[in-house]
N, C-alpha and C. Protein backbone atom coordinates (compact mmCIF):
# COMPACT_ATOMS: atom_id res chain seq x y z
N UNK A 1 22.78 34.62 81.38
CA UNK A 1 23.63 34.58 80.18
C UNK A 1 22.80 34.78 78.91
N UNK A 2 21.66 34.24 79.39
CA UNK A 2 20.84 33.87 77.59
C UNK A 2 20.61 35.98 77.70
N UNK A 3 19.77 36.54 78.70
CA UNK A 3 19.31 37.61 78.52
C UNK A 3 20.50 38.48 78.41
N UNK A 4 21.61 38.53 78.61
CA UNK A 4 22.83 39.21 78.16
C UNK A 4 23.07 39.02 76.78
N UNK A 5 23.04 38.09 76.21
CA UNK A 5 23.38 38.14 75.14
C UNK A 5 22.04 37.81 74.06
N UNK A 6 21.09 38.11 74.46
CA UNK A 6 20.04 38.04 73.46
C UNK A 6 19.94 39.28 72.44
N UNK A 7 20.16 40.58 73.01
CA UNK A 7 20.01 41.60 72.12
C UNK A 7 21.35 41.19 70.74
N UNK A 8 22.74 41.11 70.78
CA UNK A 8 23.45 40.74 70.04
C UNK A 8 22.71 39.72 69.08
N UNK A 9 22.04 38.81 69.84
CA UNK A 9 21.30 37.54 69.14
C UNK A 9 20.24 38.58 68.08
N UNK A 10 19.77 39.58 68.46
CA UNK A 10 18.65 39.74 67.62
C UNK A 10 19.02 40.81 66.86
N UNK A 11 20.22 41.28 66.74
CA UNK A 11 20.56 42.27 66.22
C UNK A 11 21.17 41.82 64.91
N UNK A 12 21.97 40.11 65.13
CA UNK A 12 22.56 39.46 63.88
C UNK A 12 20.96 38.95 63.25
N UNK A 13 20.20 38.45 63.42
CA UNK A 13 19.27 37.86 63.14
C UNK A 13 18.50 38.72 61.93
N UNK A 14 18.25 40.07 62.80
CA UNK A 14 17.50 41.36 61.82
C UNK A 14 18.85 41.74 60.45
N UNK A 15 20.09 41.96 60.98
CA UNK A 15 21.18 42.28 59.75
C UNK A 15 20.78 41.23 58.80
N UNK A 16 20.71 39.61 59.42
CA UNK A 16 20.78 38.57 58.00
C UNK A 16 19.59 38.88 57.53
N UNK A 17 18.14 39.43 57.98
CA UNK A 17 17.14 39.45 57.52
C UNK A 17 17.05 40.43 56.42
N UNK A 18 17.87 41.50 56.74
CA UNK A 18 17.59 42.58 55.85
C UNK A 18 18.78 42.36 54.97
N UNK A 19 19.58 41.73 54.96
CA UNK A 19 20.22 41.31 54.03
C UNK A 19 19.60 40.08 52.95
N UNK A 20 18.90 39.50 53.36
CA UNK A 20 18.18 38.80 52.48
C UNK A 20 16.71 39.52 51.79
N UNK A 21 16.16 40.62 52.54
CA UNK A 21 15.53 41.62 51.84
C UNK A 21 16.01 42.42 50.57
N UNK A 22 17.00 42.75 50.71
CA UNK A 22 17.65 43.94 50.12
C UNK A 22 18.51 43.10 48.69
N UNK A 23 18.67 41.52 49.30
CA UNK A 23 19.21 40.61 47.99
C UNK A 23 18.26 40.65 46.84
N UNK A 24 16.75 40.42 47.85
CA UNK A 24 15.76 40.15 46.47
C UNK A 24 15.01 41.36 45.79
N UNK A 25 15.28 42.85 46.97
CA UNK A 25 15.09 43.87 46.15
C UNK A 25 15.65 43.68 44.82
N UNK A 26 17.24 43.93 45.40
CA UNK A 26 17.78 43.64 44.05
C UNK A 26 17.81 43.45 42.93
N UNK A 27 17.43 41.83 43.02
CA UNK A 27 17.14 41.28 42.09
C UNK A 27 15.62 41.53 41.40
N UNK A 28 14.49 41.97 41.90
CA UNK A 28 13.25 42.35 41.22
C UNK A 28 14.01 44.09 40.66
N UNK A 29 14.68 44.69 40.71
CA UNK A 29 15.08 45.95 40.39
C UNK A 29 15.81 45.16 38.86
N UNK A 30 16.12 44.19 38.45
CA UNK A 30 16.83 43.97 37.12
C UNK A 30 15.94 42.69 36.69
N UNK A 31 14.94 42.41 36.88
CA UNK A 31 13.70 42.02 36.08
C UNK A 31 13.89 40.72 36.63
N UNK A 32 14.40 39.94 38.08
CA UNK A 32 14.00 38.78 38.34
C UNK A 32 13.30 38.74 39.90
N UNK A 33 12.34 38.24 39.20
CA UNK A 33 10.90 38.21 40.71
C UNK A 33 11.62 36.80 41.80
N UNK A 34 11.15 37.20 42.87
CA UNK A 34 11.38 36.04 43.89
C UNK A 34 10.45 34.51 43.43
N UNK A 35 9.56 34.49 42.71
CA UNK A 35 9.00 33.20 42.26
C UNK A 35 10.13 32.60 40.91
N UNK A 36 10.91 33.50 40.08
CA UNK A 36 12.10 32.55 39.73
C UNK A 36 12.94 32.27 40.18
N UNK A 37 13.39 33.04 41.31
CA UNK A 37 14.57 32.50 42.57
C UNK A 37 14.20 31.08 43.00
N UNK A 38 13.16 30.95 43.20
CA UNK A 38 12.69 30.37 44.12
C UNK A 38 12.55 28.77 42.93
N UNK A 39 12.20 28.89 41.81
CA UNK A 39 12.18 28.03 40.78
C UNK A 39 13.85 27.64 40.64
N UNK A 40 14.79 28.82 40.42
CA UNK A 40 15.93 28.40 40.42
C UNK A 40 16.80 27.43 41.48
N UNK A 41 16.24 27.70 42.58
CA UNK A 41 16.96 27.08 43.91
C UNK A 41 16.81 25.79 44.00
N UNK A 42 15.05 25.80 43.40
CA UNK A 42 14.73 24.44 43.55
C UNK A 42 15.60 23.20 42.95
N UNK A 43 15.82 24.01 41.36
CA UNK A 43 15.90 23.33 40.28
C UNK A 43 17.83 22.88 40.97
N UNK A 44 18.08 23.68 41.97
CA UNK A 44 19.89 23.74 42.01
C UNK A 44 19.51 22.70 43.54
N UNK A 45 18.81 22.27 43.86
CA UNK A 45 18.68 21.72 45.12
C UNK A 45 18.07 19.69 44.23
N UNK A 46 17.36 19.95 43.28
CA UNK A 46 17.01 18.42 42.89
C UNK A 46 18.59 18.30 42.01
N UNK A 47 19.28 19.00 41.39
CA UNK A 47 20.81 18.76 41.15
C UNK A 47 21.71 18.15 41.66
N UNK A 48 21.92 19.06 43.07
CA UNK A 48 22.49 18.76 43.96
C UNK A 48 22.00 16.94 44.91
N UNK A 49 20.70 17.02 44.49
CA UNK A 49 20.57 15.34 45.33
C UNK A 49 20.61 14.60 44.48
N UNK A 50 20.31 14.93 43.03
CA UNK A 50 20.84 13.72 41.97
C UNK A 50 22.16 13.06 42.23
N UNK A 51 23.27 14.69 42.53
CA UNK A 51 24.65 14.43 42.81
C UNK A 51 24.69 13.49 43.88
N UNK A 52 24.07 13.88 45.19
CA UNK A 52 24.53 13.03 46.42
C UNK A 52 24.05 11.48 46.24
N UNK A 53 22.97 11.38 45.55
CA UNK A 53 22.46 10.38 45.48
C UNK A 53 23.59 9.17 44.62
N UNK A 54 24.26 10.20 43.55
CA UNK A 54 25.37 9.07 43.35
C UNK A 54 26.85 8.58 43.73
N UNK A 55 27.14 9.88 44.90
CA UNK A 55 28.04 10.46 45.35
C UNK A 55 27.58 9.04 46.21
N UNK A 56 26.61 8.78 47.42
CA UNK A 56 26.42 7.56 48.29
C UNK A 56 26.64 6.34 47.89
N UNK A 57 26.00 6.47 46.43
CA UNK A 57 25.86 4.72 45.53
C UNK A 57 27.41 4.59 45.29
N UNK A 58 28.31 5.54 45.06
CA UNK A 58 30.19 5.43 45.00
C UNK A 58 30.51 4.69 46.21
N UNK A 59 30.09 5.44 47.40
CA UNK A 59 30.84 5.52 48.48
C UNK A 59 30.52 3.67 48.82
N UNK A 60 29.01 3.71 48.78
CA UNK A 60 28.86 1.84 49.24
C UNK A 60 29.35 1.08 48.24
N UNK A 61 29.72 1.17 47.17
CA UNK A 61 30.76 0.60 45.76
C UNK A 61 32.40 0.43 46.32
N UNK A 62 32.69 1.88 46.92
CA UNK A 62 34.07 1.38 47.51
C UNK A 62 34.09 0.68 48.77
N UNK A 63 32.95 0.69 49.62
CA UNK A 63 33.06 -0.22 51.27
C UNK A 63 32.86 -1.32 50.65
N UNK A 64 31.60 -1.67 49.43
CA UNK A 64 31.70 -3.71 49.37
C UNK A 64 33.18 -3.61 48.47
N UNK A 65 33.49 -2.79 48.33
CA UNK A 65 34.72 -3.64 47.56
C UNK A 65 35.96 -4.05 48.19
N UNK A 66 35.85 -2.93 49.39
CA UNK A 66 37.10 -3.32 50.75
C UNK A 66 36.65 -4.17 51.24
N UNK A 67 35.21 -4.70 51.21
CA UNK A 67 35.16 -6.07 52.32
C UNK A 67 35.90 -6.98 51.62
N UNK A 68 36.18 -7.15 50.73
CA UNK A 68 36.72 -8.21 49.29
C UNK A 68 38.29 -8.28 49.60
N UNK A 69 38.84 -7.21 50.32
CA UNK A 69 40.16 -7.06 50.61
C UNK A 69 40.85 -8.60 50.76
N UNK A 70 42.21 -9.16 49.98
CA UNK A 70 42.81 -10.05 50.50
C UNK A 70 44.46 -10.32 50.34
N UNK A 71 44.45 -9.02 50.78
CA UNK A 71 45.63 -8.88 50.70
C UNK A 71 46.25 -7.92 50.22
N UNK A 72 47.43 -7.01 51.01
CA UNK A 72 47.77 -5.90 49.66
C UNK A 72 47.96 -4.71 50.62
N UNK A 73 47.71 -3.50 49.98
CA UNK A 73 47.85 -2.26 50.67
C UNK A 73 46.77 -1.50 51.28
N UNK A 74 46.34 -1.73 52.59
CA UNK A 74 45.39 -1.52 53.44
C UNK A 74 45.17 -0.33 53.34
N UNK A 75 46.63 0.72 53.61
CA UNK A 75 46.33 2.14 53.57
C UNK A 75 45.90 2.90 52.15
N UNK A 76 46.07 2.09 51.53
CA UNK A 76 45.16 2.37 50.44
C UNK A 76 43.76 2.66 49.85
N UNK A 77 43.63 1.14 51.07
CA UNK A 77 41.90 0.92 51.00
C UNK A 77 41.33 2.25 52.01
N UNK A 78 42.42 2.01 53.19
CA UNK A 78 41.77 3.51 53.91
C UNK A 78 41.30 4.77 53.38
N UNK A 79 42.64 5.09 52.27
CA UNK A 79 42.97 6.51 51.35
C UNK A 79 41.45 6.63 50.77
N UNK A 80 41.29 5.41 50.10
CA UNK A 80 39.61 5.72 49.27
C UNK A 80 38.44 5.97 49.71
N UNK A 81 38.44 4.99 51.21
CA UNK A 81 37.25 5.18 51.62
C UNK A 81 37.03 6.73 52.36
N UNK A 82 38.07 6.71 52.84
CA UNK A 82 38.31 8.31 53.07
C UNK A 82 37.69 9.22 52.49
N UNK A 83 38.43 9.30 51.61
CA UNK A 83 37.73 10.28 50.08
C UNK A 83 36.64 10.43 49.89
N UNK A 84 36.44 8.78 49.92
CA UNK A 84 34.30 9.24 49.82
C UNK A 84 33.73 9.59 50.59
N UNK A 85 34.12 9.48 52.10
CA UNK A 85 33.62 9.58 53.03
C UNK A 85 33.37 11.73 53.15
N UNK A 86 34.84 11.79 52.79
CA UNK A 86 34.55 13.68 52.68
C UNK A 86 33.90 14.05 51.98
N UNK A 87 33.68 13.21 50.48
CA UNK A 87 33.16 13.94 49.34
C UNK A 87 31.34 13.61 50.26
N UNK A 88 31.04 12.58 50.72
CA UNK A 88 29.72 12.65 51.27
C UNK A 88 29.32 13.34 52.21
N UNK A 89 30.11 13.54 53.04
CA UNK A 89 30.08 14.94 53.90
C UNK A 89 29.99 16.07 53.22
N UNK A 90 30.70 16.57 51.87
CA UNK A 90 30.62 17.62 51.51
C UNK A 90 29.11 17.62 50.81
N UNK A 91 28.57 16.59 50.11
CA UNK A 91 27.57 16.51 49.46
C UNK A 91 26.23 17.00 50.74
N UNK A 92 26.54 16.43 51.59
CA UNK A 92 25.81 16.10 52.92
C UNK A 92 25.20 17.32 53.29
N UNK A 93 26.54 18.56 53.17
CA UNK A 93 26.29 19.74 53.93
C UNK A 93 25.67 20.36 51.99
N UNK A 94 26.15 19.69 51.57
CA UNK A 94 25.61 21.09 50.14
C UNK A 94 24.08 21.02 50.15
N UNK A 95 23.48 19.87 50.88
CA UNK A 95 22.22 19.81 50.55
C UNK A 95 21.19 20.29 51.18
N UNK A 96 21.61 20.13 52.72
CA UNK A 96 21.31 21.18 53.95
C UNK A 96 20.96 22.71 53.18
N UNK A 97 22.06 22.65 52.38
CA UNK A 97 21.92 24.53 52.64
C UNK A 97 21.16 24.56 51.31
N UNK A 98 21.05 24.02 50.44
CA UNK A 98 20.27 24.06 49.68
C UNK A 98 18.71 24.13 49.92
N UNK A 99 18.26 23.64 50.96
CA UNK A 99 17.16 23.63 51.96
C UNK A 99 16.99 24.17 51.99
N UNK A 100 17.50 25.09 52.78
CA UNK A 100 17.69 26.37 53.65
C UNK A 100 17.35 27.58 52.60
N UNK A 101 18.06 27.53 51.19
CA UNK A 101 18.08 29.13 50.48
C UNK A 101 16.74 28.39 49.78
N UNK A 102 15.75 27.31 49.44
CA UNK A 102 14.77 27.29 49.10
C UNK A 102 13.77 27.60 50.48
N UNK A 103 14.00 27.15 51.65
CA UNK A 103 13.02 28.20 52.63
C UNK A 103 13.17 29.57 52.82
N UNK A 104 14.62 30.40 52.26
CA UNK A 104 14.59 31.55 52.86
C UNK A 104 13.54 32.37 51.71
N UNK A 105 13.67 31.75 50.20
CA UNK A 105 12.89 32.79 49.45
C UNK A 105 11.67 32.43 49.46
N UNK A 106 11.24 31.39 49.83
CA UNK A 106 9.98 30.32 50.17
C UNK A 106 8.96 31.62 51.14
N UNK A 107 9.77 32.01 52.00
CA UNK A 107 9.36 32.62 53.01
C UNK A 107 9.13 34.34 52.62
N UNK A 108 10.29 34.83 51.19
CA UNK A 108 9.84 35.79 51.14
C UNK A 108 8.63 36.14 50.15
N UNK A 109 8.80 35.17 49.70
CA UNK A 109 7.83 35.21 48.18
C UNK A 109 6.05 34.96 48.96
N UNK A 110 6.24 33.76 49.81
CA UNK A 110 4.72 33.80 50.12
C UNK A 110 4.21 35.34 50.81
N UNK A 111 5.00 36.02 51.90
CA UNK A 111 4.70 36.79 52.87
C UNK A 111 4.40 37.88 51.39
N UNK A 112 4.98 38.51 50.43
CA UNK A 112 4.59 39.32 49.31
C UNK A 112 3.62 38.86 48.89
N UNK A 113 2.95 37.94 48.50
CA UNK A 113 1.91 37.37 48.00
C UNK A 113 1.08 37.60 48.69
N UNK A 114 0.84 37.02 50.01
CA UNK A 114 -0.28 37.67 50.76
C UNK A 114 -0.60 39.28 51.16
N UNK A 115 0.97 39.89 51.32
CA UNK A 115 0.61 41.40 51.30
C UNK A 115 0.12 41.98 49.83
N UNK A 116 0.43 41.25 48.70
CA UNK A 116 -0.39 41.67 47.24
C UNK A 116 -2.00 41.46 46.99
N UNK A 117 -2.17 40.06 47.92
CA UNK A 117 -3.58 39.89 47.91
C UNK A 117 -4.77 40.89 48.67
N UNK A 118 -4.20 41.17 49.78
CA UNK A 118 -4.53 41.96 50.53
C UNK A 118 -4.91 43.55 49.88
N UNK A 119 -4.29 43.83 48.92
CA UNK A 119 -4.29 45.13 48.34
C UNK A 119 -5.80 44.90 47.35
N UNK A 120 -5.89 43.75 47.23
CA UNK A 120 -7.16 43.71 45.93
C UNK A 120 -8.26 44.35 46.22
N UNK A 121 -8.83 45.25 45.30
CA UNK A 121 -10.30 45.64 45.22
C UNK A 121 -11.06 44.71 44.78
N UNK A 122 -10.90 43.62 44.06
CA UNK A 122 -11.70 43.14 42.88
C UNK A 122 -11.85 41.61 43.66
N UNK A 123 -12.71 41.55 43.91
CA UNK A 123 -12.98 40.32 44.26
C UNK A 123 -12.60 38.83 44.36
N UNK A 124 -13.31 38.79 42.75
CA UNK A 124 -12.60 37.73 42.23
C UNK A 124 -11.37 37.18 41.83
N UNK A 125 -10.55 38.23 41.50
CA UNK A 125 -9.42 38.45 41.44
C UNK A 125 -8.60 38.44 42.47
N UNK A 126 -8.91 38.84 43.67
CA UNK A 126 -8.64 38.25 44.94
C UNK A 126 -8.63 37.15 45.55
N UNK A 127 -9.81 36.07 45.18
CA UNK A 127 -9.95 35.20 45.57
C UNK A 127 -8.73 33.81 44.56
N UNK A 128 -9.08 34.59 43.51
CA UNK A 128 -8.27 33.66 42.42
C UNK A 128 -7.11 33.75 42.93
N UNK A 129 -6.34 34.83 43.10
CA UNK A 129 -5.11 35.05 43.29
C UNK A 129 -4.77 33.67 45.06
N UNK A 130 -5.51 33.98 46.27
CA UNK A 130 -5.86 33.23 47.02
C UNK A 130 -5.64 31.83 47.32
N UNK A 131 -6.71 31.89 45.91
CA UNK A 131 -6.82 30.32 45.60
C UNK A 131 -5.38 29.53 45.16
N UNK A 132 -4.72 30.38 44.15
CA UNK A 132 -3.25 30.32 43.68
C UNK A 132 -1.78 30.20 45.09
N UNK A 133 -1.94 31.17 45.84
CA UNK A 133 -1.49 30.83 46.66
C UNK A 133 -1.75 29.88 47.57
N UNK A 134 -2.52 29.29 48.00
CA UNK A 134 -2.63 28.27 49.28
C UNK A 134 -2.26 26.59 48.09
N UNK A 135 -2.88 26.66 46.81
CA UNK A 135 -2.40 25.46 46.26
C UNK A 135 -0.74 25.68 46.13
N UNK A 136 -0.60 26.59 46.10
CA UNK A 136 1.75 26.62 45.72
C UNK A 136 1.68 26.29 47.30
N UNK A 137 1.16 26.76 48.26
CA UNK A 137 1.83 26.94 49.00
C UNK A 137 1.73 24.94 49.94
N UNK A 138 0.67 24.37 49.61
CA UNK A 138 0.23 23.21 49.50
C UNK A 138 1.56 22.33 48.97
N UNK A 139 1.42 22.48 47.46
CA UNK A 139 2.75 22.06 47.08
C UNK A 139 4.17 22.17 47.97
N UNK A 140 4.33 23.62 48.08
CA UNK A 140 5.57 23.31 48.36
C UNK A 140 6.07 22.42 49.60
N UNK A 141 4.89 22.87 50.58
CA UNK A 141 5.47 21.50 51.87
C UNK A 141 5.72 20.32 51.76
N UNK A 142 4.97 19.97 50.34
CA UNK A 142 5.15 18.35 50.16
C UNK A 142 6.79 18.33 49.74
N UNK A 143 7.05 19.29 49.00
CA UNK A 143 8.29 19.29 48.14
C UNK A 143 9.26 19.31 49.60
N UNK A 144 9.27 20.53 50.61
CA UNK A 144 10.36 20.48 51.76
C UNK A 144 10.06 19.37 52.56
N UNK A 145 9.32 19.00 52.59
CA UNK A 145 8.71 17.73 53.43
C UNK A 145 9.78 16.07 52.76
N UNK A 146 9.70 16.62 51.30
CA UNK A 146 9.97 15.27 50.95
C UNK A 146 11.93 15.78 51.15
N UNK A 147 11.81 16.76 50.52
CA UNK A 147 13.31 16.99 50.69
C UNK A 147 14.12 16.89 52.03
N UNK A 148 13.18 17.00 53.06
CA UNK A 148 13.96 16.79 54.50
C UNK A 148 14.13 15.29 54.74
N UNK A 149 12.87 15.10 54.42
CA UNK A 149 13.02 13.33 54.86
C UNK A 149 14.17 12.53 54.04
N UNK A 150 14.27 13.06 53.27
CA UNK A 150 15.61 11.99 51.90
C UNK A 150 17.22 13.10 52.68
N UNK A 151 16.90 13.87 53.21
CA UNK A 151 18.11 14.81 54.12
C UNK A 151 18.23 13.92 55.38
N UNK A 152 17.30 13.64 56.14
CA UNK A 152 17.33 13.19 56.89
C UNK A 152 18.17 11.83 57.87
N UNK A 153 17.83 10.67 56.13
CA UNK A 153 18.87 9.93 56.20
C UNK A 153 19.88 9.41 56.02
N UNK A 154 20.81 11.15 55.33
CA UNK A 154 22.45 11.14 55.77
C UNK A 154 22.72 11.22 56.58
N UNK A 155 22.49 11.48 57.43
CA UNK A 155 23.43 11.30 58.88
C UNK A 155 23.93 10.17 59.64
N UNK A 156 22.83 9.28 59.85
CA UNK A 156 23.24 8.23 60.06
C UNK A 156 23.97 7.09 59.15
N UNK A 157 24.01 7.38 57.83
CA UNK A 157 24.98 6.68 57.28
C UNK A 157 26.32 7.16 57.46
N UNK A 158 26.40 8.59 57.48
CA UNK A 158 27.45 9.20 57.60
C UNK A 158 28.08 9.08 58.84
N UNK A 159 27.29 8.90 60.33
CA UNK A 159 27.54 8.44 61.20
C UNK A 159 28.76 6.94 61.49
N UNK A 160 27.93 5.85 60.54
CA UNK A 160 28.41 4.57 60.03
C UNK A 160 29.77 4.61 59.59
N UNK A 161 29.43 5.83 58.21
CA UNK A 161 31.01 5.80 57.51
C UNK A 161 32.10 5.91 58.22
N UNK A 162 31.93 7.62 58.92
CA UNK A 162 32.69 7.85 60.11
C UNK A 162 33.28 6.39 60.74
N UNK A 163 32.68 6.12 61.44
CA UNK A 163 32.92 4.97 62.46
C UNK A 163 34.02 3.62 61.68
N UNK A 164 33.50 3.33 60.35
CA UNK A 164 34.39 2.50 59.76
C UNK A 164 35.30 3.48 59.77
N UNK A 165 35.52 4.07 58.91
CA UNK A 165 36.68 5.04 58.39
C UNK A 165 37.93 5.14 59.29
N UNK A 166 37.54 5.30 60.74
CA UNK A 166 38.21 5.51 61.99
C UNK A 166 38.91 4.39 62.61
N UNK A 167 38.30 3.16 62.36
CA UNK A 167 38.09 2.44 62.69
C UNK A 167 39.30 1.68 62.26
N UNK A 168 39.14 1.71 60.56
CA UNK A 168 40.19 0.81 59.75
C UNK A 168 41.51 2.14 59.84
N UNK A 169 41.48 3.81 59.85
CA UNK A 169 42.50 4.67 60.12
C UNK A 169 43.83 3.51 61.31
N UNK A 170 42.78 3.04 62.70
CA UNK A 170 43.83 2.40 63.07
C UNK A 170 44.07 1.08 63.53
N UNK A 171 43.36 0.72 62.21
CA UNK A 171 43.61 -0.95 62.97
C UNK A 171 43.42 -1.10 61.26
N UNK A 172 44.62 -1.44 60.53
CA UNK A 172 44.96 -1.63 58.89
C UNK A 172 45.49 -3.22 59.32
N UNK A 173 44.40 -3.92 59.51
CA UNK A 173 44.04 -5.44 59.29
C UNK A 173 43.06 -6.13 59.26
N UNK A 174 42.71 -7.25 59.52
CA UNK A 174 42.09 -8.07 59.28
C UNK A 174 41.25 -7.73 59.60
N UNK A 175 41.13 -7.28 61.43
CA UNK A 175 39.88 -7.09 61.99
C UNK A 175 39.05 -6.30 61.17
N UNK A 176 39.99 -5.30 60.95
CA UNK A 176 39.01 -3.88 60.70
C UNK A 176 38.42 -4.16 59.20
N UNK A 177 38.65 -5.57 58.41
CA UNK A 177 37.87 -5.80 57.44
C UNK A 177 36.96 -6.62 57.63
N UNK A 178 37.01 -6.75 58.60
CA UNK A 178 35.78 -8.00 59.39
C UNK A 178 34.72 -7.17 59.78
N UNK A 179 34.74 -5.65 60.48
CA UNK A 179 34.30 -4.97 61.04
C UNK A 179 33.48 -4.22 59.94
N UNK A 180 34.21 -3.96 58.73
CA UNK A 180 33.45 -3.48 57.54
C UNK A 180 32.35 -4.56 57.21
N UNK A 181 32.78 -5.69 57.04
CA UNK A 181 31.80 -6.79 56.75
C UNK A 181 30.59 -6.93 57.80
N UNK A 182 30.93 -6.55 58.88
CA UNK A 182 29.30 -7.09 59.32
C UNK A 182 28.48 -5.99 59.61
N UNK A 183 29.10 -4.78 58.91
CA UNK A 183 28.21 -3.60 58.57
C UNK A 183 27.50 -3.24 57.18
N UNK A 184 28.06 -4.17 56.38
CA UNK A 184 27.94 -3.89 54.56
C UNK A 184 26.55 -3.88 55.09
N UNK A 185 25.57 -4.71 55.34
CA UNK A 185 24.52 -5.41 54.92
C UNK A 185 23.58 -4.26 55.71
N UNK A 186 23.50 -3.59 56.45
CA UNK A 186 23.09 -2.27 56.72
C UNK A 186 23.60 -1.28 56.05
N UNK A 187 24.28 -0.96 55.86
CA UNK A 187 25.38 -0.07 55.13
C UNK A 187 24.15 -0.27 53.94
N UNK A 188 23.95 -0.80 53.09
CA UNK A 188 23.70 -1.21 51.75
C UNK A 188 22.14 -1.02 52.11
N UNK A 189 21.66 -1.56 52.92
CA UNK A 189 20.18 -0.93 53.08
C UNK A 189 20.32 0.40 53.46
N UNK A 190 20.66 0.54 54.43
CA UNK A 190 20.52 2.58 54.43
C UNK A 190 20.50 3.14 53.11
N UNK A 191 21.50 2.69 52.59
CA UNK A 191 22.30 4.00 51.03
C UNK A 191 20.82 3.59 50.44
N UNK A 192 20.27 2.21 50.41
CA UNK A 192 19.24 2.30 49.00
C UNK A 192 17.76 2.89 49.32
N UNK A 193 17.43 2.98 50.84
CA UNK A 193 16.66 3.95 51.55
C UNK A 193 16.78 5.37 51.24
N UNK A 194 18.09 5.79 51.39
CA UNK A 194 18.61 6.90 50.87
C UNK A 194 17.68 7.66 49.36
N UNK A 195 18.72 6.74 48.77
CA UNK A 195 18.66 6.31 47.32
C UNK A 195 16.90 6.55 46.49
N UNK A 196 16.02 5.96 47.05
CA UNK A 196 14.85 5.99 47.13
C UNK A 196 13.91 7.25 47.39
N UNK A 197 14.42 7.68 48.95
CA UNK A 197 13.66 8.68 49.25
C UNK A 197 14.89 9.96 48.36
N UNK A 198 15.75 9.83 47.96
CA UNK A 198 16.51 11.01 46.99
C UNK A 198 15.24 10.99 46.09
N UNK A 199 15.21 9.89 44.85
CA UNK A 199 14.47 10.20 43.99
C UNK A 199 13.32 10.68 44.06
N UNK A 200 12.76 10.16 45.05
CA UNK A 200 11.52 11.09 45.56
C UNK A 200 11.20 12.23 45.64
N UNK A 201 12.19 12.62 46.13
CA UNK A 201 12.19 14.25 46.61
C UNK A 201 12.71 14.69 45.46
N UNK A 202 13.32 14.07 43.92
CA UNK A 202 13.81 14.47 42.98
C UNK A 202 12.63 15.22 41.88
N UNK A 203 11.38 13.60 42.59
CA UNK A 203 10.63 13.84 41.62
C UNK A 203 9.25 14.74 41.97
N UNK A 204 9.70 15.09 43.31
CA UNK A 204 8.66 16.08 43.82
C UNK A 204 9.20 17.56 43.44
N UNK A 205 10.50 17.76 43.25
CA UNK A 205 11.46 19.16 42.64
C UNK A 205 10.67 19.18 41.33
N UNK A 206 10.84 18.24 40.62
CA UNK A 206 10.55 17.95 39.63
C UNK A 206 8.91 18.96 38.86
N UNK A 207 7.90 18.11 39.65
CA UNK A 207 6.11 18.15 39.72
C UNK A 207 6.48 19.44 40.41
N UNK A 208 7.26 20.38 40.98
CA UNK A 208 7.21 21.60 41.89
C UNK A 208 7.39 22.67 40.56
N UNK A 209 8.56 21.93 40.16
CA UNK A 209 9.13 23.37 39.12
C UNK A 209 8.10 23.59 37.96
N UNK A 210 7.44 22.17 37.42
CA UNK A 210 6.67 22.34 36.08
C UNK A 210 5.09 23.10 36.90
N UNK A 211 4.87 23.52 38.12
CA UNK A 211 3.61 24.22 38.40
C UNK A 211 4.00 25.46 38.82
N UNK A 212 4.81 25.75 38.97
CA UNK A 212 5.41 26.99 39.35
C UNK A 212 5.43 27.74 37.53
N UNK A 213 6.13 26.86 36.58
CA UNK A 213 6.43 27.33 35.35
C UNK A 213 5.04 27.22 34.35
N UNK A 214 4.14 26.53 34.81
CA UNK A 214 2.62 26.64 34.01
C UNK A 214 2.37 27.95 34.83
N UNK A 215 2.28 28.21 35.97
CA UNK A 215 1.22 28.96 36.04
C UNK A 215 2.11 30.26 36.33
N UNK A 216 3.53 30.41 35.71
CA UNK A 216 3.49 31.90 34.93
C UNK A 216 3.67 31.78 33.83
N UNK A 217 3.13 31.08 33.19
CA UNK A 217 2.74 31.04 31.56
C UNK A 217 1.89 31.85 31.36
C-alpha cells in the first residue's frame, strides 16, 4: 500500500514545495527578501502566543468560577466553558501553523544563504558572511525550540478541558461540579506552566526579531 501510493505522496509534496518557491520568488521580484518574511512571521507568531496566552488565563477564569457554582443555570455554565474551550482550540491550532510558516521560510532563507556563500571569491567576505549565518542560524533554534516547548503544553490542557467540557455537556449537576473541582488545582498549574513557557518563547521572538533587524541595518 505504502509503495502504491508513494509516488502521489511525492508528487503533492514537490507541488507544495514549488509552491512555496515560486511564493518567495514572488515576493523578492517586488522588493521583499525572505529574511523579512521570515522577521514578519516571527513577529505574527509572538502575537499570536501573547493572544493564546490570554485566551488560556480566560479559559481557567471561567473553570474556577464554575467550581463556585451554587445554584442556577448549569447550561449556562456549560455554554461558557464551551466557548473557551473552542476559542483555545482555535488559538491552539493558530499557533501550530504559525510554527510551521516560520520553519517553511526558515528553511528557504538559510538553504539561499549558503548557496550565496558558496558563490564568494573573497575570502573574508565569505567567512564573515559564514560567520553571520551559523550565529542566525544558532539563534533561531533557540527561538523554535522555545516556541515548541510553550506549543507543547496545549494539548494536554486542552485534553483536560475537553474532558470537563464533556463531562458537565452530560451530567448538568452537582457531580460534574465536583469533578471540575478536583481538577482546578492542576488545571491552574498547567495554564501557569503554559503561561510561563508562552512568555518565554515571547521573549525569545522578541531577542530574534531585534538581531535579525540590527544586522540589516
Amino acid at each position: 500500500m505504502k509503495t502504491k501510493h508513494f509516488p502521489l505522496l511525492l508528487t503533492i509534496i514537490l507541488v507544495l514545495s514549488a509552491c512555496s518557491t515560486m511564493y518567495y520568488e514572488g515576493l523578492e521580484k517586488i522588493g521583499i527578501p525572505k529574511r523579512d518574511v521570515m522577521v514578519y512571521r516571527v513577529e505574527q507568531a509572538r502575537d499570536t502566543q501573547e493572544e493564546t496566552k490570554e485566551q488560556f488565563k480566560s479559559a481557567l477564569a471561567q473553570f474556577s468560577a464554575a467550581t463556585n457554582f451554587s445554584g442556577g443555570d448549569l447550561e449556562a455554565i456549560y455554554t461558557k466553558l464551551n466557548d473557551e474551550y473552542e476559542s483555545s482550540v482555535s488559538k491552539a491550532e493558530e499557533v501550530r501553523s504559525r510554527i510551521e510558516d516560520i520553519e517553511d521560510v526558515s528553511q528557504a532563507l538559510f538553504t539561499e544563504w549558503e548557496q550565496e556563500i558558496a558563490e564568494y571569491s573573497n575570502t573574508s567576505l565569505k567567512r564573515s558572511s559564514q560567520n553571520k549565518l551559523t550565529s542566525t542560524k544558532r539563534h533561531y533554534r533557540q527561538l523554535i525550540s522555545s516556541m515548541k516547548n510553550a506549543e507543547a503544553k496545549i494539548e494536554p490542557i486542552l485534553r483536560v478541558f475537553r474532558d470537563q467540557v464533556m463531562f458537565l455537556k452530560h451530567n448538568l449537576n452537582a457531580r460534574a461540579i465536583a469533578a471540575l473541582k478536583s481538577e482546578l488545582g492542576n488545571i491552574q498549574s498547567d495554564v501557569s506552566a503554559l503561561v510561563d513557557s508562552m512568555e518565554a518563547s515571547i521573549d525569545e521572538a522578541n531577542a530574534f526579531i531585534n538581531t535579525m533587524e540590527k544586522n540589516n541595518s
